[in-house]
Protein backbone atom coordinates (compact mmCIF):
# COMPACT_ATOMS: atom_id res chain seq x y z
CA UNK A 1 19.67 7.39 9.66
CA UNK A 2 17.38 4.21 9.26
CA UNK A 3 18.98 1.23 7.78
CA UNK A 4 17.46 1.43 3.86
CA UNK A 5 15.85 -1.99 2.38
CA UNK A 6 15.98 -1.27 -0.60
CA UNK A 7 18.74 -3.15 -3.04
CA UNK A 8 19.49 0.18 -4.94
CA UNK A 9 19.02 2.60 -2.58
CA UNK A 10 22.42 3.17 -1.03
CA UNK A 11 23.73 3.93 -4.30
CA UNK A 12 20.75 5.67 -5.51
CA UNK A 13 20.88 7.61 -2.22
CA UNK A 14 24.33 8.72 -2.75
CA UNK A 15 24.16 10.15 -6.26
CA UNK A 16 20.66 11.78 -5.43
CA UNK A 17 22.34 13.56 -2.35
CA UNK A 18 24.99 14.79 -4.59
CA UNK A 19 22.11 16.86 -6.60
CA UNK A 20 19.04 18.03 -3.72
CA UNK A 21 19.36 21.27 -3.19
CA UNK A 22 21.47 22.06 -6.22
CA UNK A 23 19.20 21.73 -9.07
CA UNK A 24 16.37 24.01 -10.18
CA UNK A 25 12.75 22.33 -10.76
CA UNK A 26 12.13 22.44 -14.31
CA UNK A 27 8.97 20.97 -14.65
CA UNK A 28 6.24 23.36 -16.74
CA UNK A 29 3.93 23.42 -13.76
CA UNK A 30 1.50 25.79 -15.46
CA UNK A 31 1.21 23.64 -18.66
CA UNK A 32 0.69 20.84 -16.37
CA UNK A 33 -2.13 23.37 -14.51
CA UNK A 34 -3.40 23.98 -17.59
CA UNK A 35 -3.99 20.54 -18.90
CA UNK A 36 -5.09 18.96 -15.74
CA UNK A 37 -7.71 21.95 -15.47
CA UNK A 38 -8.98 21.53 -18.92
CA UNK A 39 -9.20 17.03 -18.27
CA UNK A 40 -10.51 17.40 -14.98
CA UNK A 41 -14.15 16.19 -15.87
CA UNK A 42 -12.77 13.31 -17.80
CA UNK A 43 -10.70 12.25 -14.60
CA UNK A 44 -13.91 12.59 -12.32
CA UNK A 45 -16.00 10.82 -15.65
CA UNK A 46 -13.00 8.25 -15.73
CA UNK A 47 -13.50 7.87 -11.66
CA UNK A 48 -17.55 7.64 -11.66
CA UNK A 49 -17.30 4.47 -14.48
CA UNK A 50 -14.95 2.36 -12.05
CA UNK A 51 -16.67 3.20 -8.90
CA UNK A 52 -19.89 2.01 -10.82
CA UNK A 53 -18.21 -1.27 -11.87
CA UNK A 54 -15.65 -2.26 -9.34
CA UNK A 55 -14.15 -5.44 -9.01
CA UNK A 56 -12.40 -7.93 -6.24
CA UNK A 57 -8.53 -8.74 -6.38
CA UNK A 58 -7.15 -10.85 -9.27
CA UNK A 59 -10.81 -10.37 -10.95
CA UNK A 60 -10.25 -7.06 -11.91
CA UNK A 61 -11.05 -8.44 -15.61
CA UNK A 62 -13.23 -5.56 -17.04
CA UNK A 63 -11.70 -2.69 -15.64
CA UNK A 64 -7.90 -3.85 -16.97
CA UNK A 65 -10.19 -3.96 -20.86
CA UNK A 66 -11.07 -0.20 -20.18
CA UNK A 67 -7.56 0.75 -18.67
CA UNK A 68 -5.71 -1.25 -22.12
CA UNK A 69 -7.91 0.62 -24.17
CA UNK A 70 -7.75 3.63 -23.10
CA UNK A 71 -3.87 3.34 -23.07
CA UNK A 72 -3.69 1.99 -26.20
CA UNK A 73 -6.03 5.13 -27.45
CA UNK A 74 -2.95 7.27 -26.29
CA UNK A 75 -0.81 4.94 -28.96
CA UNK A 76 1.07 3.91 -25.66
CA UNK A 77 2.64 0.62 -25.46
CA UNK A 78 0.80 -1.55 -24.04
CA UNK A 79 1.27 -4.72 -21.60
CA UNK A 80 -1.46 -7.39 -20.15
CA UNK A 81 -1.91 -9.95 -18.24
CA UNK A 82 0.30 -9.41 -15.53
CA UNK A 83 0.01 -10.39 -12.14
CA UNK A 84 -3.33 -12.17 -13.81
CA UNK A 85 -5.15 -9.01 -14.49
CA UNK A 86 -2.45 -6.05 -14.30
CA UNK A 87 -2.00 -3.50 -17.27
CA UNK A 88 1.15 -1.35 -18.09
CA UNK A 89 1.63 1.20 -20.77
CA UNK A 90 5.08 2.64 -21.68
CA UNK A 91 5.72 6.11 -22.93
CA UNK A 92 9.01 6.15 -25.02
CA UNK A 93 9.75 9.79 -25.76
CA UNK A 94 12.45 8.24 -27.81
CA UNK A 95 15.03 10.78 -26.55
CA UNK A 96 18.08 8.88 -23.97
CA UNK A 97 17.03 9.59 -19.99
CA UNK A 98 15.54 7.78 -17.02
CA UNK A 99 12.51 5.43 -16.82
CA UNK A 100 10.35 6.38 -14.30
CA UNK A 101 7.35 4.18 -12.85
CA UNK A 102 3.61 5.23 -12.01
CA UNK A 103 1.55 3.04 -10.04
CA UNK A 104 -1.98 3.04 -9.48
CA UNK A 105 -4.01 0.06 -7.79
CA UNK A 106 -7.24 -1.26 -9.40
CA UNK A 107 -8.96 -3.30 -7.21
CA UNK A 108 -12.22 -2.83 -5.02
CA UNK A 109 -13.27 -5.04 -1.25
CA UNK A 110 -16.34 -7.14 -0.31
CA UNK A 111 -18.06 -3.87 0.66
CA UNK A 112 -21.58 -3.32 0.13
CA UNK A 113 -21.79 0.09 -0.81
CA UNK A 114 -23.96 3.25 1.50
CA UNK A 115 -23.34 6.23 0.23
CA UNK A 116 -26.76 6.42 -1.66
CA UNK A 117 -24.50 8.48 -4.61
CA UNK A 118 -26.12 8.51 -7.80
CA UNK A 119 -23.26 6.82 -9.05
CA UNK A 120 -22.68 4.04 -6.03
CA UNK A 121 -21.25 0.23 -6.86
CA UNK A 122 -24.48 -1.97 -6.74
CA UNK A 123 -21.64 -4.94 -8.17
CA UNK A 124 -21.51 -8.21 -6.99
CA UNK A 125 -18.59 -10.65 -6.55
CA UNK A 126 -17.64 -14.31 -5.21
CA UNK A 127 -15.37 -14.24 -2.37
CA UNK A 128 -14.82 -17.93 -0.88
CA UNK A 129 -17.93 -19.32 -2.23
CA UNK A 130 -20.32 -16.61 -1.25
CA UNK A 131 -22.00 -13.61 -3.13
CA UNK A 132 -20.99 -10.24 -1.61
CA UNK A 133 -21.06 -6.70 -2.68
CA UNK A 134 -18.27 -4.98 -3.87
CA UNK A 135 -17.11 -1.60 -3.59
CA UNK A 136 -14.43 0.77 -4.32
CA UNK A 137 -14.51 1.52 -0.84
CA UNK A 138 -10.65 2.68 -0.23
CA UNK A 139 -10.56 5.18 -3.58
CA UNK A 140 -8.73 3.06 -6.16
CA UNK A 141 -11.46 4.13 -8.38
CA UNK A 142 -10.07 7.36 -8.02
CA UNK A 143 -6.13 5.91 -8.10
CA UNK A 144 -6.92 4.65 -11.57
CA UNK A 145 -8.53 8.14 -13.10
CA UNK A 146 -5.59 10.03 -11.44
CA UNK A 147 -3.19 7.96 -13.83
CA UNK A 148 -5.21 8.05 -16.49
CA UNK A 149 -4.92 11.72 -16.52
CA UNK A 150 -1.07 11.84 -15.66
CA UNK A 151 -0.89 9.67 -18.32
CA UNK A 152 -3.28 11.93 -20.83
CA UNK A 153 -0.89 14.91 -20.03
CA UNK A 154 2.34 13.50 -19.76
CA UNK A 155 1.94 11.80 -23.69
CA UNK A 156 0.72 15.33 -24.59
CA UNK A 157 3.79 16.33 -23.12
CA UNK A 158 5.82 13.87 -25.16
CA UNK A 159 8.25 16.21 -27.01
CA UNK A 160 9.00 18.06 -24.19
CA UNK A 161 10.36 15.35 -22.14
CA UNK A 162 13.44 12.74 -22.33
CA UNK A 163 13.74 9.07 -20.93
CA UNK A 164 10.72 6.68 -20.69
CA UNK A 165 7.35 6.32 -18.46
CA UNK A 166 5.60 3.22 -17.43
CA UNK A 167 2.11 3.54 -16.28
CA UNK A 168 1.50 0.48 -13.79
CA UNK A 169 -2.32 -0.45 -12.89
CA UNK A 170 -1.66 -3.20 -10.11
CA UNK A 171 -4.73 -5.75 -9.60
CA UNK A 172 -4.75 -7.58 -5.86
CA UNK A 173 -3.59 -5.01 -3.76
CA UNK A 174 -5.96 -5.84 -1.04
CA UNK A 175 -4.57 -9.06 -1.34
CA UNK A 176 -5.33 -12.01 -3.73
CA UNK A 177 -8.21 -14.51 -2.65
CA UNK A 178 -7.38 -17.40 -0.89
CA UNK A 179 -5.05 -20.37 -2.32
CA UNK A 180 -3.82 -17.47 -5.06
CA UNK A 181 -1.06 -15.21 -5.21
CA UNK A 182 -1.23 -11.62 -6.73
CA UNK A 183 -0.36 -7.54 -6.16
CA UNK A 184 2.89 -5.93 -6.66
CA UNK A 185 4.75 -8.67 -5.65
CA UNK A 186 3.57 -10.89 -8.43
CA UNK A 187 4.38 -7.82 -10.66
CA UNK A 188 7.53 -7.61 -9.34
CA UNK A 189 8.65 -10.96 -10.15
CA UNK A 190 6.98 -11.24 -13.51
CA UNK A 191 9.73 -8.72 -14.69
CA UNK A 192 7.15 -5.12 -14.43
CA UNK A 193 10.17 -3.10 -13.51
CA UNK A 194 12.59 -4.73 -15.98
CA UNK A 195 12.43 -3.82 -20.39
CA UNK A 196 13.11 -1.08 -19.62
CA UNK A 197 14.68 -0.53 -15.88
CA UNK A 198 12.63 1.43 -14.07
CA UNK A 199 14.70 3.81 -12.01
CA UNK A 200 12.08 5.67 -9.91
CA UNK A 201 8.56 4.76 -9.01
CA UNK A 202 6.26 7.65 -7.77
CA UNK A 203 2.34 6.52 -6.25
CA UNK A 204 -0.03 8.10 -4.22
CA UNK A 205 -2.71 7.10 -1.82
CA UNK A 206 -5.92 9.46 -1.50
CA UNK A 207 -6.89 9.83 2.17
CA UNK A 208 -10.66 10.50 2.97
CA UNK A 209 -9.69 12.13 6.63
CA UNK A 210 -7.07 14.89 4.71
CA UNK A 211 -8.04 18.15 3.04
CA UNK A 212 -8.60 18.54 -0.52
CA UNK A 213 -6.03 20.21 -2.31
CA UNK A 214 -3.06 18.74 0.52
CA UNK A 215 -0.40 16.47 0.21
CA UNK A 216 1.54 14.35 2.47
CA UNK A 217 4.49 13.31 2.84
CA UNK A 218 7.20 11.49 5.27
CA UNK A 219 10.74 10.55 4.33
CA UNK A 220 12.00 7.08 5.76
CA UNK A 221 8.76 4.52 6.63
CA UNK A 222 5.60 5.79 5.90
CA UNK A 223 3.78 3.02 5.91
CA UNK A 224 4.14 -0.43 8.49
CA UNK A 225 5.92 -3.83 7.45
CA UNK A 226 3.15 -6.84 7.54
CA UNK A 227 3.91 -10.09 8.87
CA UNK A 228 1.12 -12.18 9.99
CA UNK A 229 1.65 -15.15 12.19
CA UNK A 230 0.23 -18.84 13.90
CA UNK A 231 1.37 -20.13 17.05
CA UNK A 232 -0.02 -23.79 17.71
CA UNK A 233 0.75 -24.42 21.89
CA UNK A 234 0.08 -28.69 22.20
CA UNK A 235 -0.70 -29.08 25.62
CA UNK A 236 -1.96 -32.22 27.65
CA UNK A 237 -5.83 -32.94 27.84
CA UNK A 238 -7.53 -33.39 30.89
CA UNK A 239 -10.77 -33.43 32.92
CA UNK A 240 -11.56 -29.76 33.78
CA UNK A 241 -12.06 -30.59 37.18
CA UNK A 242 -8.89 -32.01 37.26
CA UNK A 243 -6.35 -29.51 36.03
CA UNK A 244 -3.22 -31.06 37.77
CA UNK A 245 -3.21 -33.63 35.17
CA UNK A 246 -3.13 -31.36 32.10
CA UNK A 247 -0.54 -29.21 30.46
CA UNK A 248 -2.92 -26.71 30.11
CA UNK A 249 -2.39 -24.97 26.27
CA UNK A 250 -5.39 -22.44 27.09
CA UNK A 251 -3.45 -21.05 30.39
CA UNK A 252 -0.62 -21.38 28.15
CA UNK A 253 -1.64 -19.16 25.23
CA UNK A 254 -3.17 -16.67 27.84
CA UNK A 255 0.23 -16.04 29.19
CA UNK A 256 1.98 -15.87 25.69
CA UNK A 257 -0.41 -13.35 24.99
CA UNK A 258 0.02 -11.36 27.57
CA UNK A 259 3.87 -11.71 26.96
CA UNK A 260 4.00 -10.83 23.68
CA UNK A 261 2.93 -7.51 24.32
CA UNK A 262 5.87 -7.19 26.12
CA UNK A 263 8.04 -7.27 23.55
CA UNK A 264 6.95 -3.70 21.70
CA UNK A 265 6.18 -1.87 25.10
CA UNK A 266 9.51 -3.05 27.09
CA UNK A 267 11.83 -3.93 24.12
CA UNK A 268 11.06 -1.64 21.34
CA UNK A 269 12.80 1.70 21.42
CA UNK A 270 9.46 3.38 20.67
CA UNK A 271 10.53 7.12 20.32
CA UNK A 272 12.11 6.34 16.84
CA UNK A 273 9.83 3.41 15.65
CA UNK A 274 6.36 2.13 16.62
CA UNK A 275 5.68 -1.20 16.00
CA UNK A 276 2.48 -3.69 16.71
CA UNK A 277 1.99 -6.58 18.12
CA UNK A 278 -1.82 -8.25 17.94
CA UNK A 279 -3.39 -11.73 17.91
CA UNK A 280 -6.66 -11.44 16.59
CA UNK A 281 -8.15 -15.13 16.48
CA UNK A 282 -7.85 -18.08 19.29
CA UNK A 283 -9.33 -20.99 18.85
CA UNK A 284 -9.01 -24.42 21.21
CA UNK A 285 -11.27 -26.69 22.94
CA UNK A 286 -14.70 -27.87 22.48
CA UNK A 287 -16.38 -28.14 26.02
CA UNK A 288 -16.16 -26.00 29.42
CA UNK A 289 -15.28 -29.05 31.25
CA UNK A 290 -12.24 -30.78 28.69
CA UNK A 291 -8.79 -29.00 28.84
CA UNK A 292 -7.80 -29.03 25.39
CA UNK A 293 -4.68 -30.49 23.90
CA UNK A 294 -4.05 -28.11 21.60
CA UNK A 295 -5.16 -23.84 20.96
CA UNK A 296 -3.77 -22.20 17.40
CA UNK A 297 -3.78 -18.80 17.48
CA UNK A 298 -3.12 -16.03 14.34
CA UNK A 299 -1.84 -12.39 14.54
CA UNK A 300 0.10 -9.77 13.08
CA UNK A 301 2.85 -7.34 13.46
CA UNK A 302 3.16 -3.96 12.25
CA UNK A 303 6.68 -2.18 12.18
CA UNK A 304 8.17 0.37 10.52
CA UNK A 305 11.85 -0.15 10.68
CA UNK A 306 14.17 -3.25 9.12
CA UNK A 307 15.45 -3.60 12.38
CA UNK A 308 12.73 -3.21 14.69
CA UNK A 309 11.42 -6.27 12.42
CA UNK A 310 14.22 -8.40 13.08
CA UNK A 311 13.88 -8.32 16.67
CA UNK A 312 10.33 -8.93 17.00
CA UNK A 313 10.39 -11.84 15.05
CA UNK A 314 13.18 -12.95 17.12
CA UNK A 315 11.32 -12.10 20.47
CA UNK A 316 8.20 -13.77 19.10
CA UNK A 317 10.20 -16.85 18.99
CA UNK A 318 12.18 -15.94 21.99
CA UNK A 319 8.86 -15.86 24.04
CA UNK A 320 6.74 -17.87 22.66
CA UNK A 321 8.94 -21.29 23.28
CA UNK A 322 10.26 -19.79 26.71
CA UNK A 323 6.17 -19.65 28.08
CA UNK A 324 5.27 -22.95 26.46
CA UNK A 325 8.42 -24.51 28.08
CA UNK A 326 7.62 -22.87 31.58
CA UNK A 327 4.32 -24.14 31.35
CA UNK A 328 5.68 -28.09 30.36
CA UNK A 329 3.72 -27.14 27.26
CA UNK A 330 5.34 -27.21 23.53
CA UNK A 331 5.02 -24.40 20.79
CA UNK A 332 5.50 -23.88 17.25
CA UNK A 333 5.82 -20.54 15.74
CA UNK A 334 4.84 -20.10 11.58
CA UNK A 335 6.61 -16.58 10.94
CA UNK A 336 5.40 -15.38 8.50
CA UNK A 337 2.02 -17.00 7.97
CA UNK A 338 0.99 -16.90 4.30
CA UNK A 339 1.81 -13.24 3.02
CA UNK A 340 4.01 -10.42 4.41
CA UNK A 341 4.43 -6.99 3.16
CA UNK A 342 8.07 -5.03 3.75
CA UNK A 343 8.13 -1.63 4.83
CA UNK A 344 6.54 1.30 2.76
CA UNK A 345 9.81 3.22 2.53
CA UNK A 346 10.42 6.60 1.15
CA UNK A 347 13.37 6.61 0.05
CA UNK A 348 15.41 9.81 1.73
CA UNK A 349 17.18 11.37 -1.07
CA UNK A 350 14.89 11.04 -3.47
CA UNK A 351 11.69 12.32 -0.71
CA UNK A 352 14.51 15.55 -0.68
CA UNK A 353 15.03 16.10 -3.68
CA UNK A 354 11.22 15.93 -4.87
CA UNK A 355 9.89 17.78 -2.12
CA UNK A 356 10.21 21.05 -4.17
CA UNK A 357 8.12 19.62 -6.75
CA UNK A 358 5.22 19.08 -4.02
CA UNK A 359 5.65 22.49 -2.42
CA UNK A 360 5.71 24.11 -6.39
CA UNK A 361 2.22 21.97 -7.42
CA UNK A 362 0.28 22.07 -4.42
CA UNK A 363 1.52 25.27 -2.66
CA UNK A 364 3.84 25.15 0.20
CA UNK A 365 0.94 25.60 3.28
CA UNK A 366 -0.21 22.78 1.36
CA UNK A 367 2.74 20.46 1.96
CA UNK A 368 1.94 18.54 5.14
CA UNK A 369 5.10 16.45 6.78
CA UNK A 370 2.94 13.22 7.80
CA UNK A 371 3.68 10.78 10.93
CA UNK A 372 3.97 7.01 9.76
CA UNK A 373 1.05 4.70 9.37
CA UNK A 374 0.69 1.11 11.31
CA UNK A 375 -1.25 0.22 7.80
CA UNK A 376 0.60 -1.68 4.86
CA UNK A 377 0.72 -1.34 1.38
CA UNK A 378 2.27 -3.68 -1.00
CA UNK A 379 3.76 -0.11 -2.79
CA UNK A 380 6.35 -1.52 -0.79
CA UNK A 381 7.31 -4.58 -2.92
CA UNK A 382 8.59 -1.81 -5.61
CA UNK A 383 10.14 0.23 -3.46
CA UNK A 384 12.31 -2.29 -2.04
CA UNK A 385 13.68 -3.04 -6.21
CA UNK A 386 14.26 0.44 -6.98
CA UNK A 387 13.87 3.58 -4.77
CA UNK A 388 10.66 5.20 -4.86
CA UNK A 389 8.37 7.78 -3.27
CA UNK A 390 4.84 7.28 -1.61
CA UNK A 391 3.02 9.88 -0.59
CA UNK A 392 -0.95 10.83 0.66
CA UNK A 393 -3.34 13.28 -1.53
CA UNK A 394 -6.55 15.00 0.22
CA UNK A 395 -9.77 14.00 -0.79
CA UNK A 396 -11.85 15.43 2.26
CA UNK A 397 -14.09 18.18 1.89
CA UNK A 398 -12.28 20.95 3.65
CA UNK A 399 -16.20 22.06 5.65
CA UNK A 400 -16.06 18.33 7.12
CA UNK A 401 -14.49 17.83 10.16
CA UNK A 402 -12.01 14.75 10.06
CA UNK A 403 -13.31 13.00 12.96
CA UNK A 404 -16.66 13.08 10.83
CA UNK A 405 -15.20 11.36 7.39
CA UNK A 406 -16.06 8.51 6.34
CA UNK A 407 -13.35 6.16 7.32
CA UNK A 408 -11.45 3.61 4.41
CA UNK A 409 -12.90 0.12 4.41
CA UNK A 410 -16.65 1.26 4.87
CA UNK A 411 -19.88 1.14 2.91
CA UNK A 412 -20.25 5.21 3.94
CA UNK A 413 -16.68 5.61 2.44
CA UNK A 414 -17.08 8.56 -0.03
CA UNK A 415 -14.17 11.46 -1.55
CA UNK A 416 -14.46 14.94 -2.65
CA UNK A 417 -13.46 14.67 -6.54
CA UNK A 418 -11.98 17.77 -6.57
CA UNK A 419 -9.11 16.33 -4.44
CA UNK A 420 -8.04 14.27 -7.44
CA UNK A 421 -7.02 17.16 -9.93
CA UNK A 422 -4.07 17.39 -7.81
CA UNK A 423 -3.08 13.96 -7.70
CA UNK A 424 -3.06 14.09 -11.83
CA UNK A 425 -0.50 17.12 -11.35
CA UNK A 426 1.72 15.77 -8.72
CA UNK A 427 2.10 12.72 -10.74
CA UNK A 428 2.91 15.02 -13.84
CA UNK A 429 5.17 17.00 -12.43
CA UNK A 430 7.02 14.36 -9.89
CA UNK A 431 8.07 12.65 -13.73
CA UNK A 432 8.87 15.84 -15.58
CA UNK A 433 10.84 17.17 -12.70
CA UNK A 434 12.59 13.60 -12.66
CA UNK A 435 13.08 13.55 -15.78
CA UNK A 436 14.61 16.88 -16.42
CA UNK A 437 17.15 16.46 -13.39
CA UNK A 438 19.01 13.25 -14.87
């Protein structure tokens, strides 16, 4: 098994092993049905609002007044303010048992929205100093309404259950704007899974390429470890007609691009863990006939196991100087750059344990065991504090093709709102289950 990197998940792991398999799934899945059925065009209602009015990372002002009042309207407890903009709401059944965390992002992307629906985003935002559009345009409009509605049924639930529920609504998880700092790990360290402990955290993700009515899942890494990166080669400048007399950086970088791809397709054991390796800018010199003294170049990696990680950043390194040295050129490697994201990682016991409760809500040829993503999500940040479960929820149109939907990050990104009524019942029953069992 995969080396866990999370702080409590050995332990976790151990007493949740002791239980999958053993215990029955209590959770009232038709009262659940019921209530979902009954909210379900409040949670589309809920959806339409935010897609109308979305907002960028860490500016997600608005939309956190209409989340805190609609929590508070549930006579929830209710949090602001942290991570800048993020909103929580606590559920105290006021009966001893687990806490157990809900997460839903709330920001939207400089997209300009082209969907022509009646309800599209026609918003505006700043982003570095320009005017863009802005657009829910990866479904965290529809994140937000699916809480909302867990939330709706699991307080009308309230007598029925034991322990305590935090709802988290997370600004910045496309990442804060430059020169700030934001997301889950901001939440994270501003004490969001502390008063009370949270001892589970369940999210979802809806996927625009998956079947409505579907769900997802994947014990282990689901979802890729982040860690962008700048190598600066200094070189020595010369005449370009003269190249003898340089240390030529551009050469240089050429060959420790070439070499770091190298590392994931001749050191990586690829059959258990893929892993990327890609620069994506280079930028040196000013004139074709001046060798440069110096080219900076920025990338990423992608990987999806703690020690697949490791090694690449030690190979980056590894190459990286050896090149520049063979080339009597110097190097310096930043590692990581100015964010990283750990590995989305489902924690195994726990993924076992709940995978009843998917089969029970959704229907068992509904359950879909997923391959890993090369995509991050800062999810991850939680997951690595306390063990926790990520999983993907259909919101494709089951008479489109998936090579024809609309992909994430697009103006033409659109979801079938029907897909959401089961996202409001996995999140349900996921906590009542949960809660039940300890």
């Amino acid at each position: 098994m995969m080396a866990l990197p999370m702080k409590k998940s050995l332990i976790a792991s151990l007493v949740l092993a002791s239980t999958s398999f053993t215990l029955p799934v209590f959770a009232d899945t038709q009262k659940v049905a019921d209530i979902a059925n009954r909210i379900e065009g409040d949670v589309i209602k809920w959806r339409r609002h935010f897609h109308q009015n979305p907002e960028l990372s860490n500016r997600e002002f608005e939309t956190a007044k209409t989340i805190a009042k609609f929590l508070e309207d549930l006579d929830l407890e209710v949090t602001t303010g942290i991570a800048k903009t993020g909103v929580v709401g606590l559920l105290d059944t006021g009966k001893p048992g687990p806490t157990i965390a809900l997460r839903a992002d709330i920001d939207g992307l400089p997209v300009t929205e082209n969907t022509g629906l009646p309800f599209a985003s026609k918003a505006m935002g700043e982003l570095d100093g320009n005017q863009v559009g802005v657009m829910h345009a990866c479904g965290h409009d529809t994140h937000i309404a699916m809480l909302m509605g867990a939330a709706t049924i699991l307080t009308e639930m309230k007598s029925e259950l034991n322990g305590k529920i935090k709802f988290i609504f997370q600004p910045a998880e496309e990442g804060a704007p430059a020169g700030e700092v934001g997301g889950a790990e901001i939440m994270v360290k501003e004490g969001v899974l502390k008063n009370p402990d949270v001892d589970v955290i369940f999210g979802l993700h809806i996927s625009s390429d998956k079947d409505v009515g579907t769900v997802h899942y994947k014990e282990g890494g689901i979802m890729a470890a982040v860690d962008p990166f700048k190598i600066v080669v200094n070189g020595k400048q010369s005449h370009g007609a003269y190249p003898w007399l340089s240390a030529d950086p551009i050469v240089t970088s050429a060959q420790i691009i070439m070499g770091l791809q190298t590392i994931v397709s001749r050191e990586v054991e690829l059959i258990d863990s893929a892993a990327v390796v890609s620069v994506g800018k280079i930028t040196g010199g000013n004139r074709s006939n001046i060798i440069p003294n110096q080219v900076e170049m920025i990338g990423t990696i992608r990987s999806l196991s703690p020690d697949t990680r490791e090694h690449i950043h030690e190979a980056v390194h590894r190459k990286v100087n050896s090149i520049a040295k063979s080339m009597n050129a110097t190097a310096e490697v930043t590692l990581p750059l100015d964010y990283q994201y750990p590995i989305t990682y489902n924690d195994p016991a726990l993924m076992r344990e709940m995978l009843p409760v998917l089969k029970t809500t959704a229907g068992e040829d509904n359950v879909k065991l997923t391959k890993a993503v090369t995509g991050a999500e800062d999810f991850s940040f939680f997951q690595e504090e306390v063990p926790g479960l990520y999983l993907f929820v259909g919101g494709k149109s089951r008479d489109i093709p998936a090579s024809e939907a609309p992909g994430h990050h697009t103006p033409e990104f659109k979801i079938d709102e029907s897909g959401m009524a089961l996202g409001v019942k996995l999140l349900s029953n996921l906590t009542i289950d949960y809660m039940k069992n300890h």
